[in-house]
C-alpha atoms as a PDB file:
ATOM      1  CA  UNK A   1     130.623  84.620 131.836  1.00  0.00           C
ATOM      2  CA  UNK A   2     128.433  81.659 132.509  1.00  0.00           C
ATOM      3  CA  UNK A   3     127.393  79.321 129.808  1.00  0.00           C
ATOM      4  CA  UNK A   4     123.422  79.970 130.516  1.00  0.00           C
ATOM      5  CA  UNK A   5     124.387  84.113 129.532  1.00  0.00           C
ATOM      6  CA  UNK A   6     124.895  82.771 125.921  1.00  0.00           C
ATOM      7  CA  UNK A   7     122.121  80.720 126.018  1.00  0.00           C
ATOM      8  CA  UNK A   8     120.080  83.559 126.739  1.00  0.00           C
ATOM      9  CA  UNK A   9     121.473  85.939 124.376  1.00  0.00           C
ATOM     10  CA  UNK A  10     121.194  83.914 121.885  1.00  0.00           C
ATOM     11  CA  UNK A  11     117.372  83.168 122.892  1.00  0.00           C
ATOM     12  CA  UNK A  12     117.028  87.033 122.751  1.00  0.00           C
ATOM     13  CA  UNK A  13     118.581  86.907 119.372  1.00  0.00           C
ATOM     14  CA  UNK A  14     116.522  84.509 117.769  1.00  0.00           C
ATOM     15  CA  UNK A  15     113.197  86.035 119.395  1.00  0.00           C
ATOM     16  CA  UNK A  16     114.298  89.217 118.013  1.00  0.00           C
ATOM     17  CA  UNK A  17     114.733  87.847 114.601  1.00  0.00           C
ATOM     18  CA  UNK A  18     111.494  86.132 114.737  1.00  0.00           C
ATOM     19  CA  UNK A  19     109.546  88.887 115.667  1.00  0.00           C
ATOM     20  CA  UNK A  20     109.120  88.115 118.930  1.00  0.00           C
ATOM     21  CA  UNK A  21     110.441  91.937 120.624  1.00  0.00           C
ATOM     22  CA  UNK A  22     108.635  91.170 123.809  1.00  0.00           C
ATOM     23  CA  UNK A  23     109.749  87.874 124.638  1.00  0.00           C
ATOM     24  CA  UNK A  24     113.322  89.281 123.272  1.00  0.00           C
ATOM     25  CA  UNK A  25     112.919  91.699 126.468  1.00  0.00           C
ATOM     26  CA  UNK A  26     112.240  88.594 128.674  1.00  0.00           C
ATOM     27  CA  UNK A  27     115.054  86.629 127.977  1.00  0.00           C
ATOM     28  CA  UNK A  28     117.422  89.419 127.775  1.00  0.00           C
ATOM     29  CA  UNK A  29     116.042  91.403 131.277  1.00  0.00           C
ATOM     30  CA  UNK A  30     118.170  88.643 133.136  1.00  0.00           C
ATOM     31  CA  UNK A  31     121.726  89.407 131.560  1.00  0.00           C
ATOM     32  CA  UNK A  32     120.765  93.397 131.454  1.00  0.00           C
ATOM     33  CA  UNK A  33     120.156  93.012 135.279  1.00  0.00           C
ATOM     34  CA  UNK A  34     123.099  91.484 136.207  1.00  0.00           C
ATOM     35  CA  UNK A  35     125.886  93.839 134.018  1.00  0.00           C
ATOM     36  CA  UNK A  36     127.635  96.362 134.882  1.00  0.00           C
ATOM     37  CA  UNK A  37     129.366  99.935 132.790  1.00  0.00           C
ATOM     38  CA  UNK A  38     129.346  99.676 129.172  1.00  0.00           C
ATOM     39  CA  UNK A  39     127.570  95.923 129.127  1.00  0.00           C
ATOM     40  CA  UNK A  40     124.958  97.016 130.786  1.00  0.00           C
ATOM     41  CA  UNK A  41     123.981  99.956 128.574  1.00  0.00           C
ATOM     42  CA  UNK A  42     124.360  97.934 125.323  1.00  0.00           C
ATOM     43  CA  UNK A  43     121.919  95.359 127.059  1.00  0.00           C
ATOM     44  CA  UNK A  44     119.531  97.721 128.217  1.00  0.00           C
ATOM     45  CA  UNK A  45     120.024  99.886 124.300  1.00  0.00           C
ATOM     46  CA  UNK A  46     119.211  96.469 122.762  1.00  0.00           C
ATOM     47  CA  UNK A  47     116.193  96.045 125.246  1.00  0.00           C
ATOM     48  CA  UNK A  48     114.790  99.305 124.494  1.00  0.00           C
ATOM     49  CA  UNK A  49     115.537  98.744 120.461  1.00  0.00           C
ATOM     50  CA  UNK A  50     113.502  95.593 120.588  1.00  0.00           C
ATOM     51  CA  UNK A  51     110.441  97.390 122.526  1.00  0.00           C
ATOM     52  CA  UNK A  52     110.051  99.701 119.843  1.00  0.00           C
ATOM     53  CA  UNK A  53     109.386  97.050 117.442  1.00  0.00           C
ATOM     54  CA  UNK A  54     107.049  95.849 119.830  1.00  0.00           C
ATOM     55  CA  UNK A  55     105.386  99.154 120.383  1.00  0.00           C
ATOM     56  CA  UNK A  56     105.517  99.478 116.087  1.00  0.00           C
ATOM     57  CA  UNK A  57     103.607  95.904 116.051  1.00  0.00           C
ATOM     58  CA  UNK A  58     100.688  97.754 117.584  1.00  0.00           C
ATOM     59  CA  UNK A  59     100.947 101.008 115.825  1.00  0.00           C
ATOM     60  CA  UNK A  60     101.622 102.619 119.116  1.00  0.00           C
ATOM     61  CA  UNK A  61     103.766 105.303 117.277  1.00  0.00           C
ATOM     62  CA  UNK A  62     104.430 107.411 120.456  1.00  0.00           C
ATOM     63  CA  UNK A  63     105.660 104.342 122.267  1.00  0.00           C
ATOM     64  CA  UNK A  64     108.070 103.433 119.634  1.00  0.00           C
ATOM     65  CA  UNK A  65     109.944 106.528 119.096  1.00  0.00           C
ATOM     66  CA  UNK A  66     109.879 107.218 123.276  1.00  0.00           C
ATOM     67  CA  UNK A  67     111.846 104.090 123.589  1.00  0.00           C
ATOM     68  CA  UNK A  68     113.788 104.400 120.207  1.00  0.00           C
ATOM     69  CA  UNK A  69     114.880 107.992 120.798  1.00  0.00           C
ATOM     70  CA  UNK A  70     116.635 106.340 124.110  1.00  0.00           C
ATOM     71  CA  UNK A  71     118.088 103.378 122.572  1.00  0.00           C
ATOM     72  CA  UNK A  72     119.824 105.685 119.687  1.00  0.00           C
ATOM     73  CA  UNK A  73     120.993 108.037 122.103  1.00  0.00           C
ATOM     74  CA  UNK A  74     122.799 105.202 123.631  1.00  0.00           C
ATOM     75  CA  UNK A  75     123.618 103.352 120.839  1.00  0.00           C
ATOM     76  CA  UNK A  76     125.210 106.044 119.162  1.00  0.00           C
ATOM     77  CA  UNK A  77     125.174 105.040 115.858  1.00  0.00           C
ATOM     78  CA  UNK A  78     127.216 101.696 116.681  1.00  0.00           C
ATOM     79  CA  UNK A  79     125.579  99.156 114.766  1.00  0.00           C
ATOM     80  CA  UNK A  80     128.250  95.861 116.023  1.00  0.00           C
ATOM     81  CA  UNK A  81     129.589  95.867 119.658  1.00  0.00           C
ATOM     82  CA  UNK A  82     131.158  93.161 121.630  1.00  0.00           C
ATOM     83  CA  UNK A  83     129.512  92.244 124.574  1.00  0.00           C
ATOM     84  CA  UNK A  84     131.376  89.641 127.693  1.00  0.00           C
ATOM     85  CA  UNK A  85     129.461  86.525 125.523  1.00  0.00           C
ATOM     86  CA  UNK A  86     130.550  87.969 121.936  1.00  0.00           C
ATOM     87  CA  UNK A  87     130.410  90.671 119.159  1.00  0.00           C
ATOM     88  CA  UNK A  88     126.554  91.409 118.172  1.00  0.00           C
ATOM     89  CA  UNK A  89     125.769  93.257 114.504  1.00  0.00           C
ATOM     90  CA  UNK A  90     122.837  95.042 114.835  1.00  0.00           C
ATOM     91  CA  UNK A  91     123.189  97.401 112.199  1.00  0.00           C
ATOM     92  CA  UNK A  92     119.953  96.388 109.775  1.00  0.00           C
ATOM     93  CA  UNK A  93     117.787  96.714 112.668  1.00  0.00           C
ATOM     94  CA  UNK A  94     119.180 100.297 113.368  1.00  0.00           C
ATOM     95  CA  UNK A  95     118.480 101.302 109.799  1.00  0.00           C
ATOM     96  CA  UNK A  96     115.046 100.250 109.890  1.00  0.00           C
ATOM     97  CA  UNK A  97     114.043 101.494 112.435  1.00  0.00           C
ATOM     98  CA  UNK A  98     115.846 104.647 111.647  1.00  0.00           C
ATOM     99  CA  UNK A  99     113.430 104.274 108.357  1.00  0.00           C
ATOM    100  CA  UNK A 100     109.724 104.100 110.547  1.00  0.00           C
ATOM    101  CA  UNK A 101     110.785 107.021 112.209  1.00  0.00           C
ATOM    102  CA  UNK A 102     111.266 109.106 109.641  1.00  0.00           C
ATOM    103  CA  UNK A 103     107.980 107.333 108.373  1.00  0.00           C
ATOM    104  CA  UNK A 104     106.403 108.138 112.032  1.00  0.00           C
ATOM    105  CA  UNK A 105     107.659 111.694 111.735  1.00  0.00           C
ATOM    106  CA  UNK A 106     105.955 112.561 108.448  1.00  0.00           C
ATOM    107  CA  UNK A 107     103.673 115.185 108.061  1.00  0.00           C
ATOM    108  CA  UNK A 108     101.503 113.436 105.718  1.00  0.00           C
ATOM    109  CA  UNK A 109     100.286 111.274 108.675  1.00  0.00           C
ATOM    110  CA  UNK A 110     101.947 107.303 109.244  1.00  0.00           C
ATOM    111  CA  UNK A 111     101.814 104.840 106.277  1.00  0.00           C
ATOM    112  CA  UNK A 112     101.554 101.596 108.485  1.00  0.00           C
ATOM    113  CA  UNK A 113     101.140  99.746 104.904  1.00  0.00           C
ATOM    114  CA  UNK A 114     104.871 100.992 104.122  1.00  0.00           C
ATOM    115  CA  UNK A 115     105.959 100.308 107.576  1.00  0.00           C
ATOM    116  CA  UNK A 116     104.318  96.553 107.187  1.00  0.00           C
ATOM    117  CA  UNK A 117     106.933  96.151 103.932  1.00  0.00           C
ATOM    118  CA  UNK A 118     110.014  97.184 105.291  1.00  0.00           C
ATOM    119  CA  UNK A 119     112.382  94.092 105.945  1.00  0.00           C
ATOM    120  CA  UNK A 120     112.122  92.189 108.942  1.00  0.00           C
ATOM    121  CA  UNK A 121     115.225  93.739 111.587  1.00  0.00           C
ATOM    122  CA  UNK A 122     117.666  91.136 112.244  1.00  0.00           C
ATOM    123  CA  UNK A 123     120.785  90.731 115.109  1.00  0.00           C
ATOM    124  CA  UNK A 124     123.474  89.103 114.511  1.00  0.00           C
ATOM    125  CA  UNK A 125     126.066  87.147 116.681  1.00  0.00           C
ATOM    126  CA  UNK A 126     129.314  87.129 114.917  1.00  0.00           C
END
């Protein structure tokens, strides 16, 4: 793989990590569009897992789960999976946002103030 694919997963990473799910997409549209088979879906999963938490940032619930419902599907339940530039952990980030949904699926109506206190999702290159 080329040295700038790192670079740019690893940009992805740490805008992920910093809350950043939109710019995440940017630097991670370039690697996603250049894949192919079983890369390319865990790109495009990890794409789609980061534009929920965009989507959550702005309380657009429906947006969130459309894209999250996706990225699961794919995802599978796999929380680590290597990928041509390494293995990526992604498991916390899973769990939480298997937490809003259930949160975005109550019938009580959405608690954004629980949402807001959840811990921030993290990836992790390992």
């Amino acid at each position: 793989f080329p040295s700038h694919d790192i670079y740019l997963l690893k940009c992805g990473i740490s805008l992920f990590n910093n809350g950043l799910y939109f710019e995440c997409h940017d630097a991670l549209e370039p690697l996603w569009l250049n894949a192919r088979g079983e890369e390319k879906t865990n790109l495009q999963s990890l794409i789609l897992l980061a534009a929920g938490f965009h989507h959550i940032q702005h309380q657009n619930s429906a947006g969130a789960q459309s894209v999250w419902k996706d990225a699961l599907t794919r995802l599978n339940g796999r929380g680590r999976f290597t990928l041509s530039m390494g293995k990526l952990e992604i498991d916390e980030s899973l769990r939480i946002s298997s937490l809003i949904v259930s949160e975005l699926d109550s019938v009580n109506g959405i608690d954004w103030g629980k949402i807001w206190q959840l811990p921030k999702p993290r990836w992790n290159l390992v």
